[in-house]
C-alpha atoms as a PDB file:
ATOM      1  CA  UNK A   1       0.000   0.000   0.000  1.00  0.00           C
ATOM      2  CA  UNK A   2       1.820   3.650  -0.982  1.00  0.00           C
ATOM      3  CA  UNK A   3       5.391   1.987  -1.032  1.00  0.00           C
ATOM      4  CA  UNK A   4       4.657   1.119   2.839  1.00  0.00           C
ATOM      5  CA  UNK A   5       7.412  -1.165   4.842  1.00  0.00           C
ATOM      6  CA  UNK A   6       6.354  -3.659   7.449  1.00  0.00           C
ATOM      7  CA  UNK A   7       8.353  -2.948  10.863  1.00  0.00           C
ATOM      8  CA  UNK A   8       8.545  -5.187  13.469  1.00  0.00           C
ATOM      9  CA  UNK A   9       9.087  -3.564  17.736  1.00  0.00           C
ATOM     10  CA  UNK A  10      10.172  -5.100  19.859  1.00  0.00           C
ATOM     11  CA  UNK A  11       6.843  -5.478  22.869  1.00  0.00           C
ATOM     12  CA  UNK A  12       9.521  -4.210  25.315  1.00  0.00           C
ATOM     13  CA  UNK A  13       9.358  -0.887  23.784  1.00  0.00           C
ATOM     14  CA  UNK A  14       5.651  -0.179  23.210  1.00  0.00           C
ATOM     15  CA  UNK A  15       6.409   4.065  22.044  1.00  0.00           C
ATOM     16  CA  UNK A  16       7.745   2.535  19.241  1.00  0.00           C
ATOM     17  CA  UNK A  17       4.317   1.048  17.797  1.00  0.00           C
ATOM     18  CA  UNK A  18       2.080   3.347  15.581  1.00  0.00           C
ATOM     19  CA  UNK A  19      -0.760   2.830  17.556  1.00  0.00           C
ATOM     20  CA  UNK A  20       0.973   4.042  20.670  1.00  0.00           C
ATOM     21  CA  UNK A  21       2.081   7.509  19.055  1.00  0.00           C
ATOM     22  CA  UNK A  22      -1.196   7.723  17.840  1.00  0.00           C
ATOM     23  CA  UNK A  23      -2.744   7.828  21.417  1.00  0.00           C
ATOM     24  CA  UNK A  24       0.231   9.874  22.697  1.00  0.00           C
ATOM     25  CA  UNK A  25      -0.850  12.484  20.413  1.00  0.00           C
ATOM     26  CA  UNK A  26      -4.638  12.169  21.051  1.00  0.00           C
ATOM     27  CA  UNK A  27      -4.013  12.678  24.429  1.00  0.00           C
ATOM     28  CA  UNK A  28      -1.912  15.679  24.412  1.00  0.00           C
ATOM     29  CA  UNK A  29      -4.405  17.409  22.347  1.00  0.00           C
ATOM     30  CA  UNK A  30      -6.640  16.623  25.213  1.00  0.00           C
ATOM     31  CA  UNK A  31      -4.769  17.721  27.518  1.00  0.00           C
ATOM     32  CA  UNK A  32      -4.205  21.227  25.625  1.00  0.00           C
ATOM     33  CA  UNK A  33      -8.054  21.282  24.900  1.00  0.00           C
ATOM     34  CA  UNK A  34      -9.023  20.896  28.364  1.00  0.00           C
ATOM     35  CA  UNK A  35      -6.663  23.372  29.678  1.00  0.00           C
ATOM     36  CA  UNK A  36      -7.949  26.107  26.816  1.00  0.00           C
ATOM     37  CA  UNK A  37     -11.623  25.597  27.717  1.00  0.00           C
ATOM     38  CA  UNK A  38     -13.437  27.813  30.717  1.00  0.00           C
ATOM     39  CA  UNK A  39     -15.338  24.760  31.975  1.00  0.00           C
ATOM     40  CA  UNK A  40     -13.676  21.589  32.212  1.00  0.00           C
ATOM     41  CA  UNK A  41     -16.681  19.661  31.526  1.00  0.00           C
ATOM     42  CA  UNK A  42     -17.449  21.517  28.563  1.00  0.00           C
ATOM     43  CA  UNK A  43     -13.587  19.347  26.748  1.00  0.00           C
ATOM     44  CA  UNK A  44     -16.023  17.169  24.437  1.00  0.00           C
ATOM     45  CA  UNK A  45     -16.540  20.809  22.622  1.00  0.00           C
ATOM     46  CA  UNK A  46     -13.077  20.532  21.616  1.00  0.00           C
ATOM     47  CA  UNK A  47     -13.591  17.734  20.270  1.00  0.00           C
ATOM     48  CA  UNK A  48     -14.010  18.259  16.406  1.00  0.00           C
ATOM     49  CA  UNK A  49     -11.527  20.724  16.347  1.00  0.00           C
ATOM     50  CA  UNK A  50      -8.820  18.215  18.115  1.00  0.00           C
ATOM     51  CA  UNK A  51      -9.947  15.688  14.981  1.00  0.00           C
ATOM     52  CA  UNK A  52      -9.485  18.210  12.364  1.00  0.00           C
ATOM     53  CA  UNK A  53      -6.159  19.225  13.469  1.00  0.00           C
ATOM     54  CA  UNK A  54      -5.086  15.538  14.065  1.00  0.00           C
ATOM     55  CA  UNK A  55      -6.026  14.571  10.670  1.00  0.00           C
ATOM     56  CA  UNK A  56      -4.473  17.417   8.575  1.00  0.00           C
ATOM     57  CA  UNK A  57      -1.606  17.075  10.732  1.00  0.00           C
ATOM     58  CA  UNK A  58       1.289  15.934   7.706  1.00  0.00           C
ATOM     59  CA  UNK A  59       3.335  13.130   8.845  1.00  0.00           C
ATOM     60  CA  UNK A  60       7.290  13.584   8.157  1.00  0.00           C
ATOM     61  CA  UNK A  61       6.793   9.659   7.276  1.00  0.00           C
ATOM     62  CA  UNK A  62       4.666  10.076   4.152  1.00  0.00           C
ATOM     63  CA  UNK A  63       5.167  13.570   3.600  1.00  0.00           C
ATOM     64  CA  UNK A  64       0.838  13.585   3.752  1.00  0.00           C
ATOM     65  CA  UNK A  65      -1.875  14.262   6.308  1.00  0.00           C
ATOM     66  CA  UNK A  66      -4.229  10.997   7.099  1.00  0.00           C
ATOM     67  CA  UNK A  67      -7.134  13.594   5.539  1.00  0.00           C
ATOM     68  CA  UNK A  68      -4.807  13.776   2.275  1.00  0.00           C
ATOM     69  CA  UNK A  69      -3.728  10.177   2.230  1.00  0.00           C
ATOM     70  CA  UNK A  70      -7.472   8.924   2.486  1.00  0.00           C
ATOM     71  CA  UNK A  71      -9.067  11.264  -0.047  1.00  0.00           C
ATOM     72  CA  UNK A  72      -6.172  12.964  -2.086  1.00  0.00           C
ATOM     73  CA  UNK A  73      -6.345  15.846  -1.559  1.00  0.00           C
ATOM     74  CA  UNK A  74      -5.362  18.656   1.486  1.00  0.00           C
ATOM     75  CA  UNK A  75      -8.329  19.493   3.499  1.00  0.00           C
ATOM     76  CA  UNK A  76      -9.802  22.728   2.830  1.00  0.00           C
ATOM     77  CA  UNK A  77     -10.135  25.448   5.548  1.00  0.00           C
ATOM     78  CA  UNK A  78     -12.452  28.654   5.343  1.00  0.00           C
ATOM     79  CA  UNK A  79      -9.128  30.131   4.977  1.00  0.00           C
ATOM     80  CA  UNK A  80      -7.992  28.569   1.599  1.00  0.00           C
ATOM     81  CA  UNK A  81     -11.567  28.465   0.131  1.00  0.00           C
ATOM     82  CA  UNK A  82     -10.958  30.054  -3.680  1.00  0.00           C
ATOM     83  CA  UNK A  83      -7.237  29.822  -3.145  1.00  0.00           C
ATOM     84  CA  UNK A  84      -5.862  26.920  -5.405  1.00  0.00           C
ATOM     85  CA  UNK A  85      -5.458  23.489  -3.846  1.00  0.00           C
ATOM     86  CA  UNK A  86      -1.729  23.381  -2.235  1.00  0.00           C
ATOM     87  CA  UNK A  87       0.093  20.275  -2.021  1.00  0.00           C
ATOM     88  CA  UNK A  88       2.337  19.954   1.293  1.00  0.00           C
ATOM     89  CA  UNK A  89       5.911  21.358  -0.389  1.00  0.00           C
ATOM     90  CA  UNK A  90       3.898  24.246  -1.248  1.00  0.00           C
ATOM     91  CA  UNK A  91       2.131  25.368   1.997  1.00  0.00           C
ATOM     92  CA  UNK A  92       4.603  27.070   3.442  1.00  0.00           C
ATOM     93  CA  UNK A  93       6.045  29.603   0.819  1.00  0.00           C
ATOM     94  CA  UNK A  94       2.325  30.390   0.530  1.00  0.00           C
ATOM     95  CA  UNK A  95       1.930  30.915   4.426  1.00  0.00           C
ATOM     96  CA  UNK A  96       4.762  33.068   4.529  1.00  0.00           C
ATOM     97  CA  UNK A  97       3.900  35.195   1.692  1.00  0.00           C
ATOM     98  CA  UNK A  98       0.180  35.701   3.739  1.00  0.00           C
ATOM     99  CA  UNK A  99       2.239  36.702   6.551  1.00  0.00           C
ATOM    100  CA  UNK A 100       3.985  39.583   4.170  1.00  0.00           C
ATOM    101  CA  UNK A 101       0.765  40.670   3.297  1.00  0.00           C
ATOM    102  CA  UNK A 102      -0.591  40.822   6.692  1.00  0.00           C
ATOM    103  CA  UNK A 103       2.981  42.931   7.940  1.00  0.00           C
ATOM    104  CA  UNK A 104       2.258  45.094   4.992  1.00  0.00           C
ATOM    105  CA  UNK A 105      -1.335  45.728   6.272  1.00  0.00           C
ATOM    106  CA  UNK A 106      -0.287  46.512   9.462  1.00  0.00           C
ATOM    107  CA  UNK A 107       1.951  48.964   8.943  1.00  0.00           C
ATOM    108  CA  UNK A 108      -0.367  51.454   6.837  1.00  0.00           C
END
């Protein structure tokens, strides 16, 4: 599947398995969700913005997001909408030249 390699840890070492990183990361964006939010019991409204940013997060693995690798093609963001599709490689000249544009704007 995508030029993919089968790995094999060692069960002594469990951060080195996928699925492990994968929680790590789930819960630290708990963690930061439920320490941004006024009411601690109000975390679960966090909740679809913790899955959006998890799944457009790019991996430095495949060089993709899991949103990109599933359907291919970046997610779109209110902020992109009629701005041409980027692919990964191209996301950050394009970010910086927005932040140009924004210094440029500030200064008048």
């Amino acid at each position: 599947m995508r030029g993919s390699k089968l790995k094999f840890t060692s069960t002594y070492h469990p951060q080195a398995d996928p699925a492990e990183r994968a929680n790590r990361q789930v819960m630290e964006a708990l963690r930061a969700a439920v320490a941004t939010v006024a009411q601690y019991d109000e975390w679960d409204l966090a909740l679809p913005h913790i899955t959006f940013g998890l799944k457009t997060h790019i991996s430095t693995t495949t060089k993709l997001s899991s949103f990109e690798f599933a359907h291919g093609f970046p997610a779109r963001v209110p902020l992109t909408f009629g701005q041409p599709f980027l692919r990964h490689h191209q996301v950050r000249p394009y970010t910086l030249g927005l932040q140009q544009l924004q210094t440029s704007l500030c200064r008048r």
